[in-house]
N, C-alpha and C. Protein backbone atom coordinates (compact mmCIF):
# COMPACT_ATOMS: atom_id res chain seq x y z
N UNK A 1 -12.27 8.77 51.52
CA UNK A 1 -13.19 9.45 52.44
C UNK A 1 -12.82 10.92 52.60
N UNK A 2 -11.76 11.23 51.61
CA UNK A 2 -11.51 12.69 51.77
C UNK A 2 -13.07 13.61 51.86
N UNK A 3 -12.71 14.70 52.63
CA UNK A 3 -13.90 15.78 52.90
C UNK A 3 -15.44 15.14 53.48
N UNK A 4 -15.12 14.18 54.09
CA UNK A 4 -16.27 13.52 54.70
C UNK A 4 -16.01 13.25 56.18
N UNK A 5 -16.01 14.25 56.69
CA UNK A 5 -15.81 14.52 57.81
C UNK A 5 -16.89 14.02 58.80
N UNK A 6 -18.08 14.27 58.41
CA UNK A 6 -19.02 13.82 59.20
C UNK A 6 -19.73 12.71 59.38
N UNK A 7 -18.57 11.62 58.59
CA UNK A 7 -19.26 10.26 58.32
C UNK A 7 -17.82 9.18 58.48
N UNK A 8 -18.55 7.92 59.35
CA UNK A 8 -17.65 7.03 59.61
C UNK A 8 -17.79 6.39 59.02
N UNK A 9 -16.35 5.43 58.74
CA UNK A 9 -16.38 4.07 58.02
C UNK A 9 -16.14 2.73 58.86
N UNK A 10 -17.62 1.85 58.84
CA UNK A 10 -17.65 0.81 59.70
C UNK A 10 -19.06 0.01 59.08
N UNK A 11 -18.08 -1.63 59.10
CA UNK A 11 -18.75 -2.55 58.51
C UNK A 11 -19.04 -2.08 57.00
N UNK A 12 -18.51 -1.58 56.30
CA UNK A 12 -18.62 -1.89 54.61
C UNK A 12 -19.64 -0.62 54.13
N UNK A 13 -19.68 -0.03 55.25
CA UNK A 13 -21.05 1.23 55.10
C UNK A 13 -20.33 2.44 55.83
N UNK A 14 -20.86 3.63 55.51
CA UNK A 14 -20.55 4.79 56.38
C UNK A 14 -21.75 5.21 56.68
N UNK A 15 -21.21 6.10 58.26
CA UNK A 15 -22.54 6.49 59.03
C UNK A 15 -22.33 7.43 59.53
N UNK A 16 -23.29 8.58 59.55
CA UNK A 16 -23.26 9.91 60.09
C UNK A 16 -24.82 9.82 61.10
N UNK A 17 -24.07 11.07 61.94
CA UNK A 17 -25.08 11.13 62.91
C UNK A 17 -25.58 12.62 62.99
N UNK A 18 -26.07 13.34 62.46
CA UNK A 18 -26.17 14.74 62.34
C UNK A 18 -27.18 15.14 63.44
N UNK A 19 -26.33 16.49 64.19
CA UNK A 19 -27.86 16.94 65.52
C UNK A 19 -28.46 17.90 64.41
N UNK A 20 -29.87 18.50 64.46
CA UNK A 20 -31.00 19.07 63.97
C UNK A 20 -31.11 20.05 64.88
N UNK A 21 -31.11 19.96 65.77
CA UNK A 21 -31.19 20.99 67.00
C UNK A 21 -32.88 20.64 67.93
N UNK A 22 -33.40 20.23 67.14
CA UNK A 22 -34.60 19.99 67.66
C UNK A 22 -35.69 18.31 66.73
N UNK A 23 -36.74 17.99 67.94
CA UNK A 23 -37.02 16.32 66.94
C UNK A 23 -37.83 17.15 65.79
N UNK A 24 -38.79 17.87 65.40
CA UNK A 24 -39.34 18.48 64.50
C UNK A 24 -38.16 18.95 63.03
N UNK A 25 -36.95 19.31 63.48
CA UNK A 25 -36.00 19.65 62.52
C UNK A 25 -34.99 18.67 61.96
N UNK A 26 -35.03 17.62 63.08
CA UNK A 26 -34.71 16.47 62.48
C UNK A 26 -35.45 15.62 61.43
N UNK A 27 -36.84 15.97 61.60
CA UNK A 27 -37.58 14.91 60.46
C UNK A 27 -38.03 15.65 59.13
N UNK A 28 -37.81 17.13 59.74
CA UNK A 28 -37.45 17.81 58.29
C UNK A 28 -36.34 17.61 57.50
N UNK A 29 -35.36 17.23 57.80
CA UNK A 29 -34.29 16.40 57.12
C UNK A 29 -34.57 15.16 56.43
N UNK A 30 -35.57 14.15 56.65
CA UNK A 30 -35.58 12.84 55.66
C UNK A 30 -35.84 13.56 54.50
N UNK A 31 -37.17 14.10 54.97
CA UNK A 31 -37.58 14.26 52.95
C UNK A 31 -35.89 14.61 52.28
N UNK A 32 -35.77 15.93 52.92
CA UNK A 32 -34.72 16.12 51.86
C UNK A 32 -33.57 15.71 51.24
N UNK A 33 -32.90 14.72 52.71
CA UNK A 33 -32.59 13.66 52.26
C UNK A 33 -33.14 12.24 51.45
N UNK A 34 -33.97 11.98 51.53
CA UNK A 34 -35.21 11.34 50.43
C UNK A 34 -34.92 11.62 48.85
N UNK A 35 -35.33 12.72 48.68
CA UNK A 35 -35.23 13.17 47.27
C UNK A 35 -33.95 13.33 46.65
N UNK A 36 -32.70 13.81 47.52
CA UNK A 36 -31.83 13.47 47.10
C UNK A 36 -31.30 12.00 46.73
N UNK A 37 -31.24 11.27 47.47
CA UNK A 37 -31.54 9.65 47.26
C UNK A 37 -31.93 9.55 45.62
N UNK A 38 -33.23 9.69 45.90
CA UNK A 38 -34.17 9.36 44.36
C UNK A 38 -33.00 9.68 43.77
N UNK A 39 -32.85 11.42 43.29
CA UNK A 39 -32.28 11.65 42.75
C UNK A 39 -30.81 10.63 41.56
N UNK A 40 -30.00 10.61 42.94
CA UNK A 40 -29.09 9.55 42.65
C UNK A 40 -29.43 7.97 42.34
N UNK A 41 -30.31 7.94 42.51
CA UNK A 41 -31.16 6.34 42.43
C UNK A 41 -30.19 5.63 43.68
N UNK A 42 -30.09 6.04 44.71
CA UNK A 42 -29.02 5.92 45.86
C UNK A 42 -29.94 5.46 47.30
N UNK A 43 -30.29 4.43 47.31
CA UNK A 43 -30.79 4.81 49.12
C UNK A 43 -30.63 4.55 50.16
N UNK A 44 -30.41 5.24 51.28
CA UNK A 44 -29.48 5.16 52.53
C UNK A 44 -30.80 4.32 53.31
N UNK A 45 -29.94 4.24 54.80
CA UNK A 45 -31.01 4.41 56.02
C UNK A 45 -30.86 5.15 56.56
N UNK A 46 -32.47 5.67 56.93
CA UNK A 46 -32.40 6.82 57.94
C UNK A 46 -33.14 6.17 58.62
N UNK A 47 -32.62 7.05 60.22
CA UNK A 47 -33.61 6.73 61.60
C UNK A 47 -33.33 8.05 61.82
N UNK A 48 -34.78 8.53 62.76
CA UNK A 48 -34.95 9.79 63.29
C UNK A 48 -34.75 9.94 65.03
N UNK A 49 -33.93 10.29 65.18
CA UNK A 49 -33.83 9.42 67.15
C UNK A 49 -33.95 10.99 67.87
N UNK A 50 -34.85 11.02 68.66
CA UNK A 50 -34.92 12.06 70.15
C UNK A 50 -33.33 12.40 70.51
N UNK A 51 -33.35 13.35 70.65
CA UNK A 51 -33.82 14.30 70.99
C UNK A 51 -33.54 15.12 69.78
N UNK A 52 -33.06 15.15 68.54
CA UNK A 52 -32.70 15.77 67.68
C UNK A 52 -31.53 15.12 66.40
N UNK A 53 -31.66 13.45 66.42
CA UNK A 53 -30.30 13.30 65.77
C UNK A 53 -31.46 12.56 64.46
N UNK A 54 -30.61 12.42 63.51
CA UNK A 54 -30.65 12.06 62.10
C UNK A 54 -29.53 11.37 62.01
N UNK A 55 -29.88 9.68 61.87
CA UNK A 55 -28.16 8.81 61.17
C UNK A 55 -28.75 8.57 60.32
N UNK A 56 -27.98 8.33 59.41
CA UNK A 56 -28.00 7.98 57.85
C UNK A 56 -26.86 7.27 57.60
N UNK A 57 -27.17 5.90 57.02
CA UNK A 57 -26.04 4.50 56.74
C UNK A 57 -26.26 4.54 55.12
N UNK A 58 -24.96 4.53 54.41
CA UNK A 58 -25.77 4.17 53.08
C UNK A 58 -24.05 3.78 52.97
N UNK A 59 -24.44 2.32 52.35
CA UNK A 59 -23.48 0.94 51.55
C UNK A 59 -24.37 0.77 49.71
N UNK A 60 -23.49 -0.10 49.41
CA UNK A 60 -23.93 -0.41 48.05
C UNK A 60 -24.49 -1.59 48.37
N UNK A 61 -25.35 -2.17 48.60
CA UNK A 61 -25.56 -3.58 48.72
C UNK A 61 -25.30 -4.32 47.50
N UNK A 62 -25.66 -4.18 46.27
CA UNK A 62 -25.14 -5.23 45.02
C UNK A 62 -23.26 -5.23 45.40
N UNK A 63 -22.71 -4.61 45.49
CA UNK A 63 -21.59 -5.18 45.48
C UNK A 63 -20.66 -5.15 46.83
N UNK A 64 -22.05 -5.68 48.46
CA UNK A 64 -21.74 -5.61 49.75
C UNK A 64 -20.42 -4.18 50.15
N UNK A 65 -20.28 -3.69 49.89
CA UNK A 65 -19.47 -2.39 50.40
C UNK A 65 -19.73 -0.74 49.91
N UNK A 66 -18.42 -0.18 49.69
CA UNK A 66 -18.76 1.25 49.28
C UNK A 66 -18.30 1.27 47.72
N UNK A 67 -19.13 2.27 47.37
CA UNK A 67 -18.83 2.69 45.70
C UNK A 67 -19.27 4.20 45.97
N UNK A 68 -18.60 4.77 44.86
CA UNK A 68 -18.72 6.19 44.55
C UNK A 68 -20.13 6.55 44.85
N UNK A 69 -21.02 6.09 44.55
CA UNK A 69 -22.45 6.06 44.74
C UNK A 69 -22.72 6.92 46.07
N UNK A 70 -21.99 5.78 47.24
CA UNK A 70 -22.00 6.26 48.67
C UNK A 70 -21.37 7.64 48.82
N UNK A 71 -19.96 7.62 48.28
CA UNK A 71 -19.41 8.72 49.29
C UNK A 71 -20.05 10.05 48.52
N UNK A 72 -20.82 10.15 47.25
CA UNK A 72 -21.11 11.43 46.42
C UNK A 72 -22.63 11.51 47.16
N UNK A 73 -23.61 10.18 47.42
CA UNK A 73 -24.65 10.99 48.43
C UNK A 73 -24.28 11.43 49.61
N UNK A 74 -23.46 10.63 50.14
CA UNK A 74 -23.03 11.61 51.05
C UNK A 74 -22.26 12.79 51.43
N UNK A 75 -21.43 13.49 50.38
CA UNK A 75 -21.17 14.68 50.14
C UNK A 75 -22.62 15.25 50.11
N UNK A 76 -23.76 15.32 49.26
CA UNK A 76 -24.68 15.81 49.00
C UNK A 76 -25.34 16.25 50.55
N UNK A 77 -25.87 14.97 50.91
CA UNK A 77 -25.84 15.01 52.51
C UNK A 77 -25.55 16.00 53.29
N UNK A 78 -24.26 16.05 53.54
CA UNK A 78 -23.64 16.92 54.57
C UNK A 78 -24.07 18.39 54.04
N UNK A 79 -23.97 18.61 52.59
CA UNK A 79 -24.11 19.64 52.11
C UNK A 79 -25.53 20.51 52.66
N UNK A 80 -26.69 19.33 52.38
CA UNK A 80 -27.84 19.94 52.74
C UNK A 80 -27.99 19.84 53.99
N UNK A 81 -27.39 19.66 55.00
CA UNK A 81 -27.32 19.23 56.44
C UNK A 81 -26.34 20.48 57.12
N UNK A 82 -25.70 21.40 56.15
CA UNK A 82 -24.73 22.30 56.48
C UNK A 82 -25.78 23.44 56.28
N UNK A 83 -26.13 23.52 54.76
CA UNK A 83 -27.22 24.69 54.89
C UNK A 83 -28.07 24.98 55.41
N UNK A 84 -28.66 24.22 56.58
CA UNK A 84 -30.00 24.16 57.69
C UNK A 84 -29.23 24.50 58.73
N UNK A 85 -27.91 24.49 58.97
CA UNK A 85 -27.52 24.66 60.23
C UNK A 85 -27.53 26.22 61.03
């Protein structure tokens, strides 16, 4: 979990909770988290919650826990979640 600061490890998945600053800037975050996903053929969950937060859970389900898969979208993640800030 090195350099993944913004994401916990619990239940076989990691989860970040990122503020947006506002609910409009929060749901500008799925897409782009979205396409990154595709990208990786990777896909998390997202929920969009008031007043401004974005969590995002992403596990491997074929092999119930974490694989590289996880912790590299979620580097990606934080990345595009750093440059909006």
């Amino acid at each position: 979990m090195a350099g993944l600061d913004d994401w916990q490890l619990a239940d076989g998945a990691i989860r970040a909770d990122f503020r947006a600053g506002s609910f409009t800037a929060a749901a500008a975050l799925v897409p782009l988290i979205a396409d990154a996903a595709e990208r990786l053929d990777h896909h998390p969950d997202i929920d969009v919650r008031y007043p401004d937060h974005v969590v995002v859970v992403t596990t491997t389900h074929v092999t119930h826990g974490l694989t590289t898969h996880d912790t590299d979208l979620a580097r990606i993640i934080s990345a595009l979640v750093a440059e909006r800030a």
